[in-house]
Protein backbone atom coordinates (compact mmCIF):
# COMPACT_ATOMS: atom_id res chain seq x y z
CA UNK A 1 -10.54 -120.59 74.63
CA UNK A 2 -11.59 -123.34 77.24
CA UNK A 3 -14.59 -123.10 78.13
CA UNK A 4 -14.23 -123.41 81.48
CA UNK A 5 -11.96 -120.81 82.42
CA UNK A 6 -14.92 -118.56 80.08
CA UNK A 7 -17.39 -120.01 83.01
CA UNK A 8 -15.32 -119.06 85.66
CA UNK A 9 -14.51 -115.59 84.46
CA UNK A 10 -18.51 -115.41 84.28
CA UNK A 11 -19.05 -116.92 87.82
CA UNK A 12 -16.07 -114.49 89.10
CA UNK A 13 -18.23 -110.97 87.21
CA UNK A 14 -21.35 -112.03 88.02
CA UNK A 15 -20.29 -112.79 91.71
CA UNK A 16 -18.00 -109.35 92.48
CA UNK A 17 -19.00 -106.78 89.24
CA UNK A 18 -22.41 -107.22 88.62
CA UNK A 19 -24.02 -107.46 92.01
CA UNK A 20 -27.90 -107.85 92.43
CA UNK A 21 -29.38 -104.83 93.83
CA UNK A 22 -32.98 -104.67 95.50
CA UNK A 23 -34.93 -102.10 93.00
CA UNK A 24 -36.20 -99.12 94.71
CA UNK A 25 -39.84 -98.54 95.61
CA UNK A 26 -41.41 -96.05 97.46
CA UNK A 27 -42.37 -98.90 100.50
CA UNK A 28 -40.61 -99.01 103.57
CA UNK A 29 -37.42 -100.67 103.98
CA UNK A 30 -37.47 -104.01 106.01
CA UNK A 31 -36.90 -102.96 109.69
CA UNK A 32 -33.47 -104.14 110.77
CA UNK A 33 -33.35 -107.05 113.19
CA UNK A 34 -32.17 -105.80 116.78
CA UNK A 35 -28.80 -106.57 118.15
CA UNK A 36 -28.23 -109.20 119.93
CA UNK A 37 -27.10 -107.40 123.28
CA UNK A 38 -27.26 -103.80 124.17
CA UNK A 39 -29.54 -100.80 124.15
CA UNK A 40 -31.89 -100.77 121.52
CA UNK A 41 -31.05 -98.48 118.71
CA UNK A 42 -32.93 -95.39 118.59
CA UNK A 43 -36.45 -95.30 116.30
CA UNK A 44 -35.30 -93.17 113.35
CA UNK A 45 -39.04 -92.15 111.19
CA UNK A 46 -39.52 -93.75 107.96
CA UNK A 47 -39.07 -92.05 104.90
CA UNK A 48 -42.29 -90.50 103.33
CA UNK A 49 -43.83 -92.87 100.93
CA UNK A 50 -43.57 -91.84 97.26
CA UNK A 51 -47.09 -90.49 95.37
CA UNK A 52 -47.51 -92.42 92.83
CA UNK A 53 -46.60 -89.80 90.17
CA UNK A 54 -43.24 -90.10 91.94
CA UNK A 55 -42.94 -93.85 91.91
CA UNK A 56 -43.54 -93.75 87.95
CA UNK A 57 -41.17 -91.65 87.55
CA UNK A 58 -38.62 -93.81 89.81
CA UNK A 59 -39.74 -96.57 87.41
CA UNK A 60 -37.77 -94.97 84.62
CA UNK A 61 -34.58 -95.08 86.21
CA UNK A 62 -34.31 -98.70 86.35
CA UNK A 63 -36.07 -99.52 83.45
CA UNK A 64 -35.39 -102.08 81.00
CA UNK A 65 -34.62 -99.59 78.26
CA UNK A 66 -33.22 -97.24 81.04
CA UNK A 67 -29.33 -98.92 80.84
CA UNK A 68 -29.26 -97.63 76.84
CA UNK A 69 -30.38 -94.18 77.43
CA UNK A 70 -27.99 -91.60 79.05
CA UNK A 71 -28.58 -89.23 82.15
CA UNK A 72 -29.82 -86.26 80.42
CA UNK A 73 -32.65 -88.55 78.48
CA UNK A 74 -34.14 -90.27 81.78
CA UNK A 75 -34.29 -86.53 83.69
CA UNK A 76 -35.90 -85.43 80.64
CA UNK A 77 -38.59 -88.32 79.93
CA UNK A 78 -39.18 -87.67 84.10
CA UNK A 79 -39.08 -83.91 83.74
CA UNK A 80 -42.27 -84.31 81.35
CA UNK A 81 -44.11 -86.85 83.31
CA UNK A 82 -43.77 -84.60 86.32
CA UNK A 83 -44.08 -81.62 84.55
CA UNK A 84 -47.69 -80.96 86.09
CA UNK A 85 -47.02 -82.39 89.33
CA UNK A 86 -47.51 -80.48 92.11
CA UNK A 87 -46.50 -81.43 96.09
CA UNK A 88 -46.73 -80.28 99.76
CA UNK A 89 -43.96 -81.59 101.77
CA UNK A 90 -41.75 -80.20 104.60
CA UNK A 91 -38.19 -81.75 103.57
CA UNK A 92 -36.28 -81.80 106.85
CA UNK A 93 -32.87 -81.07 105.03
CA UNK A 94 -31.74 -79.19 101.76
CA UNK A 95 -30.17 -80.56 98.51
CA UNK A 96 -26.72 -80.65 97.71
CA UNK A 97 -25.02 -81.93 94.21
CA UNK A 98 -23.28 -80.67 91.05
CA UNK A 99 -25.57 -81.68 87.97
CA UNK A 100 -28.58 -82.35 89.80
CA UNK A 101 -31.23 -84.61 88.02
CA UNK A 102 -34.41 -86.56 89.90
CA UNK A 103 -32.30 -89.24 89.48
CA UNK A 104 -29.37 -88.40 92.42
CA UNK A 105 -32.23 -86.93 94.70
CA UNK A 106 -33.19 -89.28 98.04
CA UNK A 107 -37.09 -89.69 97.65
CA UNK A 108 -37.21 -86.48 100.50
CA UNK A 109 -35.41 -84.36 98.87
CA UNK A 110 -37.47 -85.48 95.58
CA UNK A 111 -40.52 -84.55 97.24
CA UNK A 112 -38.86 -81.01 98.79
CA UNK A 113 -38.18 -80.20 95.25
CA UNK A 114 -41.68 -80.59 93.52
CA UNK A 115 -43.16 -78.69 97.11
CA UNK A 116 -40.50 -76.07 96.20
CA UNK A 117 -41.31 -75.65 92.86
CA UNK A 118 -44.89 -76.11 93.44
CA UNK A 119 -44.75 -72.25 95.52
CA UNK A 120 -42.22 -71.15 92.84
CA UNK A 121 -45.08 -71.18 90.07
CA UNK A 122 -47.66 -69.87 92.57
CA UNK A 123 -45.58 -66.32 92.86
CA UNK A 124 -43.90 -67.81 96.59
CA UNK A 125 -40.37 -67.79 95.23
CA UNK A 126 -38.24 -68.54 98.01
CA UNK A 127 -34.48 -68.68 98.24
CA UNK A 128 -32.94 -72.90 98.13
CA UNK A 129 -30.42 -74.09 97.42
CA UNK A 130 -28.46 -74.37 94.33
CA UNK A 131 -29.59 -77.81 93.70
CA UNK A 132 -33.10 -76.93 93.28
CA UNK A 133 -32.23 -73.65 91.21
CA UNK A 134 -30.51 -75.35 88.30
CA UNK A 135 -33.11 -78.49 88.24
CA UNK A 136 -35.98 -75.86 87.81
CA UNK A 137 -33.56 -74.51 85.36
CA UNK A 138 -32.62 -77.60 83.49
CA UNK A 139 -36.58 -78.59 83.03
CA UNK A 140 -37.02 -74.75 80.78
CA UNK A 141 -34.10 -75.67 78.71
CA UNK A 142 -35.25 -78.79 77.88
CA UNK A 143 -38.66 -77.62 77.56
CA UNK A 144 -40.45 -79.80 80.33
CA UNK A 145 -43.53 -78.11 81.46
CA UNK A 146 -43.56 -75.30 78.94
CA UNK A 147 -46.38 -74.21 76.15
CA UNK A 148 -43.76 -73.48 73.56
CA UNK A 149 -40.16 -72.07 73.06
CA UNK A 150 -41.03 -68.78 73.56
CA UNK A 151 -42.58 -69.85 76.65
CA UNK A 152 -39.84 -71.08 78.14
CA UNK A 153 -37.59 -68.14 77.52
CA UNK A 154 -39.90 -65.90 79.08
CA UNK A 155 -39.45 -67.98 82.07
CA UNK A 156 -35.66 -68.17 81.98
CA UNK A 157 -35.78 -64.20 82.28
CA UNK A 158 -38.55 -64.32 84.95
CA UNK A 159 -36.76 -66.58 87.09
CA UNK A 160 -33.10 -64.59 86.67
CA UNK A 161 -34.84 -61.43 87.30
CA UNK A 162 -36.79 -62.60 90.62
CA UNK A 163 -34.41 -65.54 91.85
CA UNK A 164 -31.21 -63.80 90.66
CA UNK A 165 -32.20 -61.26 93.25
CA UNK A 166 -31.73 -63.78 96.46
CA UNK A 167 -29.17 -65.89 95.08
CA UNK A 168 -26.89 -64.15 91.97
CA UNK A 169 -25.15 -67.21 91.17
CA UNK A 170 -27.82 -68.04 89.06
CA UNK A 171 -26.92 -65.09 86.92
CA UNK A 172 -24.22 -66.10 84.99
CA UNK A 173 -25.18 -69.36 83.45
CA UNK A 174 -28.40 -67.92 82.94
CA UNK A 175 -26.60 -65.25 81.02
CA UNK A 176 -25.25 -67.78 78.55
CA UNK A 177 -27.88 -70.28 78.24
CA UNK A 178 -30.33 -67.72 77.31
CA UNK A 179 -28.12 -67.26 74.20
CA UNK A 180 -27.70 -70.75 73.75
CA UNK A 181 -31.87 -71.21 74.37
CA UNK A 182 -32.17 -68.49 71.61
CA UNK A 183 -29.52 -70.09 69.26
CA UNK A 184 -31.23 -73.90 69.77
CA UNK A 185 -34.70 -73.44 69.45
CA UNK A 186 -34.20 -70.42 66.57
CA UNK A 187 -36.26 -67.54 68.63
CA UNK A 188 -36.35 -64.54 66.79
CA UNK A 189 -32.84 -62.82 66.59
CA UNK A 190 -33.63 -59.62 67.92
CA UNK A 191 -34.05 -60.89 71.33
CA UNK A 192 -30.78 -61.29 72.01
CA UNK A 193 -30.12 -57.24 70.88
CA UNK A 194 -26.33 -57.63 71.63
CA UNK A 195 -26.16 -60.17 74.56
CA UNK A 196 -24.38 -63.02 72.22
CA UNK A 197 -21.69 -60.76 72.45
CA UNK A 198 -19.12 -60.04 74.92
CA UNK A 199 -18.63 -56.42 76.13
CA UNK A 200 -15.14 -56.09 73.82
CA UNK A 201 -16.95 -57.95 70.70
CA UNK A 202 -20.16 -55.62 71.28
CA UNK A 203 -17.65 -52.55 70.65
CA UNK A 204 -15.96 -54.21 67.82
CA UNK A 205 -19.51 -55.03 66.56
CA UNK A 206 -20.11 -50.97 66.29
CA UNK A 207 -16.33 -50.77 64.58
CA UNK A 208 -17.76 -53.31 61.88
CA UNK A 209 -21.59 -51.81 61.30
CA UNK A 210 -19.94 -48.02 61.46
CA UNK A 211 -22.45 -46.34 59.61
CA UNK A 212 -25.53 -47.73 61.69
CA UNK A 213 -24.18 -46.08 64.63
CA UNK A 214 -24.09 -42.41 65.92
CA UNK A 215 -20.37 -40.46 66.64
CA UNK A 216 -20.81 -40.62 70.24
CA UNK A 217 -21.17 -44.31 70.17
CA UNK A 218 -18.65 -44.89 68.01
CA UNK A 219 -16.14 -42.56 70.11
CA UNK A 220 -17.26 -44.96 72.94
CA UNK A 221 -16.30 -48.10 71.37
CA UNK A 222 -13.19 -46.90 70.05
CA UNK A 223 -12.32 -45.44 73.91
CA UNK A 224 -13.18 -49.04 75.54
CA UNK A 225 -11.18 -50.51 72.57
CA UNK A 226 -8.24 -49.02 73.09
CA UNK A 227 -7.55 -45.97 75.81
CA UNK A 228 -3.69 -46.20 75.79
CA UNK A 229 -2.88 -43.47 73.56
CA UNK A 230 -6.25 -41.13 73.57
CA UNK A 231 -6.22 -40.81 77.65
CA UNK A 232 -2.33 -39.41 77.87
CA UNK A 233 -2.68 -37.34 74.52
CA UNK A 234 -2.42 -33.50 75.91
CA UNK A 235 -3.66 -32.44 72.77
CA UNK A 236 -6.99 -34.51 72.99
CA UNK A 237 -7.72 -33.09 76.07
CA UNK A 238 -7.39 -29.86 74.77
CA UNK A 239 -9.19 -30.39 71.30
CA UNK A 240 -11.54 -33.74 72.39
CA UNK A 241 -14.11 -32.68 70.20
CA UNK A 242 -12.24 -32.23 67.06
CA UNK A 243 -10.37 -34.66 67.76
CA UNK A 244 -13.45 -37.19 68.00
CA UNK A 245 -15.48 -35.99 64.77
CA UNK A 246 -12.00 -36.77 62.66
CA UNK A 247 -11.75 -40.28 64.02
CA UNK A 248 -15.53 -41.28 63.35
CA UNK A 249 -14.82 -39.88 59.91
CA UNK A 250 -11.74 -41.36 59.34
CA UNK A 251 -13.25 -44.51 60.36
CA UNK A 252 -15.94 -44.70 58.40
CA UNK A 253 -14.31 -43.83 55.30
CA UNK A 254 -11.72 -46.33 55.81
CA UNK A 255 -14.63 -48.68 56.59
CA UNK A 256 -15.75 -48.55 52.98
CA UNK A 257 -12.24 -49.01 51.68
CA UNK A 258 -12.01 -52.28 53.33
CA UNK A 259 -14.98 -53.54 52.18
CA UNK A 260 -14.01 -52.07 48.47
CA UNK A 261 -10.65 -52.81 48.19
CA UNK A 262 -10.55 -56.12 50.45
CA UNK A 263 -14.20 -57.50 51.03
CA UNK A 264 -13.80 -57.49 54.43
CA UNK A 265 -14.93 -55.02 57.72
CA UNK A 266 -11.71 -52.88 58.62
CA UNK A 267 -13.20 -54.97 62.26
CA UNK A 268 -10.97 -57.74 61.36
CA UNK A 269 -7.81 -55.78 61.36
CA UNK A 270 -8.35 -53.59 63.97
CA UNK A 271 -10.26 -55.55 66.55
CA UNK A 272 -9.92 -59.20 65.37
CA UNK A 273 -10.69 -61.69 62.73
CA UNK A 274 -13.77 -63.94 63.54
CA UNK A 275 -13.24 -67.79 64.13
CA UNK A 276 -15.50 -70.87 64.87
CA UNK A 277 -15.24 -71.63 68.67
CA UNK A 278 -16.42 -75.65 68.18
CA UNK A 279 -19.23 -75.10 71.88
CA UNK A 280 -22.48 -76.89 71.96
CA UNK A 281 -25.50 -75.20 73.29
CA UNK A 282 -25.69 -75.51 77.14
CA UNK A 283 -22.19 -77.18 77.46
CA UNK A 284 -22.44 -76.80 81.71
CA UNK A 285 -25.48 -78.30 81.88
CA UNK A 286 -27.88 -80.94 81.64
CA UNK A 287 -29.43 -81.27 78.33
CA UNK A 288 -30.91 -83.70 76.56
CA UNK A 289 -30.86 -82.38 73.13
CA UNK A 290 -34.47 -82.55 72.38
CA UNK A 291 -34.62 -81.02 68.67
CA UNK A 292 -31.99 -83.54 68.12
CA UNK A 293 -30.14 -80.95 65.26
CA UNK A 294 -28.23 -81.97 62.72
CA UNK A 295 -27.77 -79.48 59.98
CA UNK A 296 -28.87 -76.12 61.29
CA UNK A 297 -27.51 -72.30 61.17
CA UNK A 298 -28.72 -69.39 63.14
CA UNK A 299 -28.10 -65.57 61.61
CA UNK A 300 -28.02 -62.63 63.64
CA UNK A 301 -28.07 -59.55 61.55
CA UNK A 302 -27.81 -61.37 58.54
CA UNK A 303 -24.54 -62.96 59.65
CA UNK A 304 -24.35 -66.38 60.83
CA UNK A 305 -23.62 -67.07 64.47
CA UNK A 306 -23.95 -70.12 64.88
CA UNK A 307 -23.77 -73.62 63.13
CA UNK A 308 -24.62 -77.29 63.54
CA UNK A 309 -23.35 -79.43 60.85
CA UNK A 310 -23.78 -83.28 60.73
CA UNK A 311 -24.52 -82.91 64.50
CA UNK A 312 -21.13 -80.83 65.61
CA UNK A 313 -21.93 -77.24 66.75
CA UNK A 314 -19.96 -74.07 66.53
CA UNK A 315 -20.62 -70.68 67.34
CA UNK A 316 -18.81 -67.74 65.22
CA UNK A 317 -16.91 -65.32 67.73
CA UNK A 318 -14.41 -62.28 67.06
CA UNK A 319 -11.26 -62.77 69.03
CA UNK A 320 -10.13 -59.49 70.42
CA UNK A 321 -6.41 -59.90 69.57
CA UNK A 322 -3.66 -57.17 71.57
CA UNK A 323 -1.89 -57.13 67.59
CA UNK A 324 -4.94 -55.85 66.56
CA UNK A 325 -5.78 -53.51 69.47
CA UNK A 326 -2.21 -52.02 68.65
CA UNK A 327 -2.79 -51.28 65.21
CA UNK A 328 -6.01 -49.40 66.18
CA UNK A 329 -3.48 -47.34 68.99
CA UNK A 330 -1.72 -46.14 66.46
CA UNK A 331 -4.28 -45.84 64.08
CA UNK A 332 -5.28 -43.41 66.99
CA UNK A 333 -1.88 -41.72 67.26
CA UNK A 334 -1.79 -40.86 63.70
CA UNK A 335 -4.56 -39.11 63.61
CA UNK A 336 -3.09 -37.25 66.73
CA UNK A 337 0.12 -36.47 64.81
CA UNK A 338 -1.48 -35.30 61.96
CA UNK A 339 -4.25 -32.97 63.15
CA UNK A 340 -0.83 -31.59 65.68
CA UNK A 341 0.58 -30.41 62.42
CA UNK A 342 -2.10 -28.93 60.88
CA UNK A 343 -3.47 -27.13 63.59
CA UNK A 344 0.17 -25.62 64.19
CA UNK A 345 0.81 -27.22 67.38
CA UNK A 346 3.67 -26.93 69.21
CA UNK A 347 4.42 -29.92 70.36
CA UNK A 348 4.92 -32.38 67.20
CA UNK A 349 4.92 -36.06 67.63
CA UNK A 350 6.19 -39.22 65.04
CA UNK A 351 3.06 -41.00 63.32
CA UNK A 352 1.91 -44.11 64.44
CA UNK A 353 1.28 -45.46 60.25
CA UNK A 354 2.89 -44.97 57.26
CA UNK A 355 0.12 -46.12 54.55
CA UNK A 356 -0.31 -43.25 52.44
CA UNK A 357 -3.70 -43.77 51.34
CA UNK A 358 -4.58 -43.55 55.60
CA UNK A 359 -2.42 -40.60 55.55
CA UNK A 360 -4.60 -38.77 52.58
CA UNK A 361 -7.99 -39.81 54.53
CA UNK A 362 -6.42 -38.26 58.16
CA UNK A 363 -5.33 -35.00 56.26
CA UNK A 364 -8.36 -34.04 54.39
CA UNK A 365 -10.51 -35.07 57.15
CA UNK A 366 -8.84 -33.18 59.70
CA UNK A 367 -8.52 -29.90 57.02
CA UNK A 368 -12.48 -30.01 56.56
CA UNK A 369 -12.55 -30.32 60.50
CA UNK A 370 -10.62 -26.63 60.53
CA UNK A 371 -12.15 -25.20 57.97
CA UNK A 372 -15.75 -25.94 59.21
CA UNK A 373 -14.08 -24.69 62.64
CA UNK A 374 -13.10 -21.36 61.36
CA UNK A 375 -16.33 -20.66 59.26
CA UNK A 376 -18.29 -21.83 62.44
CA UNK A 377 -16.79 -18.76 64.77
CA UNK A 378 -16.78 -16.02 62.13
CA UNK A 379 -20.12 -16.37 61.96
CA UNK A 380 -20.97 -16.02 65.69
CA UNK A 381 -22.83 -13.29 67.28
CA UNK A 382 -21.55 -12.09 70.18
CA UNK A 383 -24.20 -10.25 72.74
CA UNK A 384 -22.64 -8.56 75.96
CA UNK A 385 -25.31 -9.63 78.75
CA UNK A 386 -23.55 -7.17 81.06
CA UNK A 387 -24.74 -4.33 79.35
CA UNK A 388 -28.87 -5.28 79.12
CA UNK A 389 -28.83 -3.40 82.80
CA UNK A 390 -27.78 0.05 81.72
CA UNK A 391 -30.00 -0.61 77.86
CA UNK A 392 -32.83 -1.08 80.60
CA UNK A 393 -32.06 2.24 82.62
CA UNK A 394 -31.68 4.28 79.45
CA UNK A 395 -34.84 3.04 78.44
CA UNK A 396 -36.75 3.92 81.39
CA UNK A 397 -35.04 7.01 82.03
CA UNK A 398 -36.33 8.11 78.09
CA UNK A 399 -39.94 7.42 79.58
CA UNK A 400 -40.02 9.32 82.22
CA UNK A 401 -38.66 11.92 79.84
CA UNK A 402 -40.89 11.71 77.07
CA UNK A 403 -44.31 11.98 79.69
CA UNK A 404 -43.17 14.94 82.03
CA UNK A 405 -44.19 18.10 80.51
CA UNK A 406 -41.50 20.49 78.32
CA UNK A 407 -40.82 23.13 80.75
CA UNK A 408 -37.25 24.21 78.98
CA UNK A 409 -37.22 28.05 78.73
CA UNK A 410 -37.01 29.17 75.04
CA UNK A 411 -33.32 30.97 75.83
CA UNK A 412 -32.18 28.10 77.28
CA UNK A 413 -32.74 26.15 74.07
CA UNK A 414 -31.10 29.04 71.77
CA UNK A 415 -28.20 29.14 73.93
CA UNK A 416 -27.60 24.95 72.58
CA UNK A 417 -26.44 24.96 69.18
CA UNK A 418 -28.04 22.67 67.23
CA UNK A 419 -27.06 20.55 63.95
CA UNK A 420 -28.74 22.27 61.21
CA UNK A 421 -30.62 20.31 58.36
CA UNK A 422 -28.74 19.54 55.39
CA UNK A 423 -29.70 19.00 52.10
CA UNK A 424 -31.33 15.27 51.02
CA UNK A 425 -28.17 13.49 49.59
CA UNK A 426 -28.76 10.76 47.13
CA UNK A 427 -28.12 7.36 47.51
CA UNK A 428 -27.00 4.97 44.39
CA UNK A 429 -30.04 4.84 43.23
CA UNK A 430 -30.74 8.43 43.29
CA UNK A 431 -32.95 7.66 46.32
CA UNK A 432 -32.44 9.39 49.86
CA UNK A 433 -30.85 6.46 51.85
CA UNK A 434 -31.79 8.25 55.39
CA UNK A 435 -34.86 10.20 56.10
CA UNK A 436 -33.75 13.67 57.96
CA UNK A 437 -33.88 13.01 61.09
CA UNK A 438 -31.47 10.47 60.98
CA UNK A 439 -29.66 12.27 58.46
CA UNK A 440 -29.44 14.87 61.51
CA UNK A 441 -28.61 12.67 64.23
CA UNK A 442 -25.37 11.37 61.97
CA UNK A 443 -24.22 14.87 60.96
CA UNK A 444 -24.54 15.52 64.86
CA UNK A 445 -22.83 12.10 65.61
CA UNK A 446 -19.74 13.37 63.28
CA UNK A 447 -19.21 16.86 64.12
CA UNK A 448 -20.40 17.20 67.86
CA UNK A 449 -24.01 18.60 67.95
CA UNK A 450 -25.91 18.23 70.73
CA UNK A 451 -28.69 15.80 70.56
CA UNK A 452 -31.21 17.27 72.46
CA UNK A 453 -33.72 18.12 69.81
CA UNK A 454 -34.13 14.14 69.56
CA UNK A 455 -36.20 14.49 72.51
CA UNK A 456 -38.28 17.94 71.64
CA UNK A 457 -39.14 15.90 68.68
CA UNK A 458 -40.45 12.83 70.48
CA UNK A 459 -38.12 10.37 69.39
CA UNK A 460 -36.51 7.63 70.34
CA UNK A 461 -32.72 8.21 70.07
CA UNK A 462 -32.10 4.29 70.02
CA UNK A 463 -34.35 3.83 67.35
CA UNK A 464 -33.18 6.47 65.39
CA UNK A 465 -29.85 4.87 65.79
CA UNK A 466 -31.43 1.62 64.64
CA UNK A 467 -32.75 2.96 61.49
CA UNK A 468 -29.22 4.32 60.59
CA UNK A 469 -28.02 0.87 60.76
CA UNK A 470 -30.77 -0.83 58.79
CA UNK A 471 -30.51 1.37 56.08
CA UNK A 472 -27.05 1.52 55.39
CA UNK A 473 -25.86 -2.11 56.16
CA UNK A 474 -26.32 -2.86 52.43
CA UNK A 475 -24.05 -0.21 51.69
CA UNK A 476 -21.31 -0.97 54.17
CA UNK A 477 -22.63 -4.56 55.42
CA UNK A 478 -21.71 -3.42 58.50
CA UNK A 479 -23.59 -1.54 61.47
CA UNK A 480 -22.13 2.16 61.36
CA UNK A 481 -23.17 3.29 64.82
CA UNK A 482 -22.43 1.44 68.17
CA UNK A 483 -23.96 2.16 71.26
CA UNK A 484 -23.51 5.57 73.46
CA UNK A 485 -23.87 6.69 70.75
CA UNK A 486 -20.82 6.94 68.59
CA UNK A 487 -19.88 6.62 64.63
CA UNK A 488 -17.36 3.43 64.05
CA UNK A 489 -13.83 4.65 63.44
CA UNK A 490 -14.06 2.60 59.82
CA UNK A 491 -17.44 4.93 58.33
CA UNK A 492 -16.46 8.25 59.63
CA UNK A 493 -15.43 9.56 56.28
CA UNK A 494 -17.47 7.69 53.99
CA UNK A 495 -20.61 8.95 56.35
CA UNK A 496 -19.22 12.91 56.07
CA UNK A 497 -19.07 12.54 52.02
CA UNK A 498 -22.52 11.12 52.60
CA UNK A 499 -24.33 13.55 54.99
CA UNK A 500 -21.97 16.28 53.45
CA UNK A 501 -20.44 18.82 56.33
């Protein structure tokens, strides 16, 4: 090429591309020269001239090394010179940009920062603007003025919890760089407890780790899974808890069939399979990549989360799919179905499935269900509170009877006929099975007598009655005598071969 059309292309570059700039100091700016006519232009006050921690640090960005690094590297080779600094400066005006550094900042609203921040680490956290916010932000991520990693996630939280309070737009960056602050500088995995997850891959998380969790949260992740069928179901409202226990057990059995039969959590078919979303850590902000990673992995639960391979990161999510919602609907609907049939209900519907071996699980889960059901209320005691009034009455009126003096005239008493005492019957064993005076009180119980030699005696009729009951429930495994009161209907004639007539 000629050389002088490569000198003129030169001249033409160096004369309209590359301009020469004056390089920024903290000194005043020459004082323009006044116009040649006209009022005088008002005196505006000079900017405030730059400590000299803040001059350094407006060094860097014109550096000669400062045209090979990138934006992220100067704010962070700043953020650690300055990470001590402290300031006390009134800045007339407040911040404004998108991906703040020192670097965009006017030398005022350099200095309002630092004075800003300065009362931020003292406990006087007052409400700025945005700009601020995320540069405060940006200098814990990249670990600028921190003692360690741990260090600087404590402050993340601190500063959602007590910022996020005057300004909540904070909140949700801060809700994904803590994750990606956990996942970069490899802080102990049970810090996150969850909050890698989204709400829908949290419940699908419970679907996959089945048997860590109880039923109800299990019913709970199902239900925020997939409410289409389960909310409209008339049966489920009527049956909601046997309805639930057969679907956690259901679950979990087909749970360990998947991971059998297929090697694989029954998650990925009924929730979603889990792919590699191809994010790096702090994607929205600015980061300088510090560690500088290149092969890394970070487990959660013993499953990996996220990667960084030669440099590339990706983070392993489950993608709720609606395919795989559906199958889980009428996953749901078939157990519906089924448990309609076997508890005899009369409104039928079609299953949802056809695999057989789902089927099998839904019918013998939901036949244990009924059968655990049924043995559950034949064993129940019923106790009518209504009655514990008159029991008290009785009882008190038997007091008073037993402490007032026997003033019954002796005719009176042989006009009553009385039961008279039979002869000791045997039991099986050839030993009496009541003593007389219950032996009395039943012969008087079966043929009418009058029972008012229980209280001549000085006896309690209800613990007579009682004793009749103890002592023959091995025989009949039954109480023979209700209250009043009365022989059961059942044990009249096996007590009048007993007692004898």
């Amino acid at each position: 090429m000629d050389p002088r059309k490569i000198k003129a292309v030169s001249d033409w570059l160096h004369s309209t591309v590359f301009k020469d700039e004056p390089i920024r100091s903290g000194q005043y700016p020459p004082r323009p020269c006044a116009p040649a006519s006209g009022p005088a232009p008002a005196r505006r006050s000079p900017p405030p001239l730059l400590p000299a921690p803040l001059r350094e640090a407006r060094a860097m960005e014109s550096g000669d090394d400062s045209r090979w690094r990138t934006r992220a590297e100067i704010f962070l080779r700043q953020a650690k010179l300055l990470a001590e600094y402290e300031d006390d400066y009134a800045c007339p005006s407040v911040a404004n940009h998108y991906y703040p550094t020192y670097q965009v900042l006017t030398d005022e609203e350099l200095r309002g920062y630092f004075t800003w921040r300065t009362r931020l680490r003292r406990g006087d956290v007052r409400k700025t603007g945005l700009t601020y916010a995320f540069l405060y932000i940006y200098e814990l991520i990249n670990q600028a003025g921190v003692a360690d990693a741990m260090d600087g996630y404590r402050r993340l939280l601190e500063f959602q919890e007590v910022y996020g309070k005057l300004d909540d737009r904070i909140k949700p960056y801060l809700a994904q760089w803590q994750v990606d602050y956990a996942y970069y500088y490899d802080l102990d995995p049970a810090l996150l407890a969850g909050e890698h997850l989204s709400a829908q891959e949290r419940n699908a998380a419970v679907l996959e780790r089945i048997h860590e969790h109880s039923e109800a949260e299990v019913i709970a992740a199902v239900k925020n899974l997939s409410t289409a069928w389960l909310v409209r179901s008339r049966f489920y409202k009527e049956y909601t808890e046997d309805v639930d226990a057969v679907i956690v057990r259901v679950l979990r059995r087909m749970s360990d069939y998947y991971i059998a039969r297929y090697k694989r959590p029954m998650a990925d078919r009924y929730c979603g399979s889990r792919v590699w979303d191809g994010r790096r850590p702090f994607s929205a902000a600015v980061f300088a990549d510090p560690l500088n990673r290149r092969d890394y992995e970070y487990l959660v639960d013993g499953q990996c989360v996220c990667r960084c391979e030669n440099g590339q990161w990706g983070v392993l999510r489950r993608v709720i799919t609606r395919q795989s919602i559906a199958r889980l609907t009428d996953l749901l609907k078939t157990i519906d179905a089924v448990m309609r049939q076997i508890y005899g209900d009369p409104h039928p519907i079609k299953t949802g499935t056809e695999a057989k071996w789902i089927l099998k699980i839904i019918e013998e889960e939901t036949r244990a269900r009924l059968a655990e059901k049924r043995a559950a209320e034949a064993a129940k005691i019923s106790i009518d509170y209504s009655r514990l009034g008159k029991i008290r009455q009785d009882a008190a009126a038997t007091r008073e009877r037993l402490i007032v003096e026997e003033e019954a005239e002796p005719a009176a008493r042989e006009a009553v006929p009385s039961c008279p005492e039979p002869e000791e019957p045997s039991g099986p064993d050839g030993a009496p099975p009541l003593d007389p005076a219950e032996r009395r009180l039943v012969r008087c119980l079966l043929y009418g007598g009058d029972l008012g030699w229980v209280l001549e005696e000085g006896l309690l009729l209800s613990v007579l009655v009682d004793g009749v009951n103890e002592k023959l429930y091995d025989l009949f495994l039954d109480s023979v005598l209700s209250d009043g009161p009365q022989v059961l209907e059942d044990y009249i004639d096996d007590l009048k071969e007993m007692v004898g007539p």
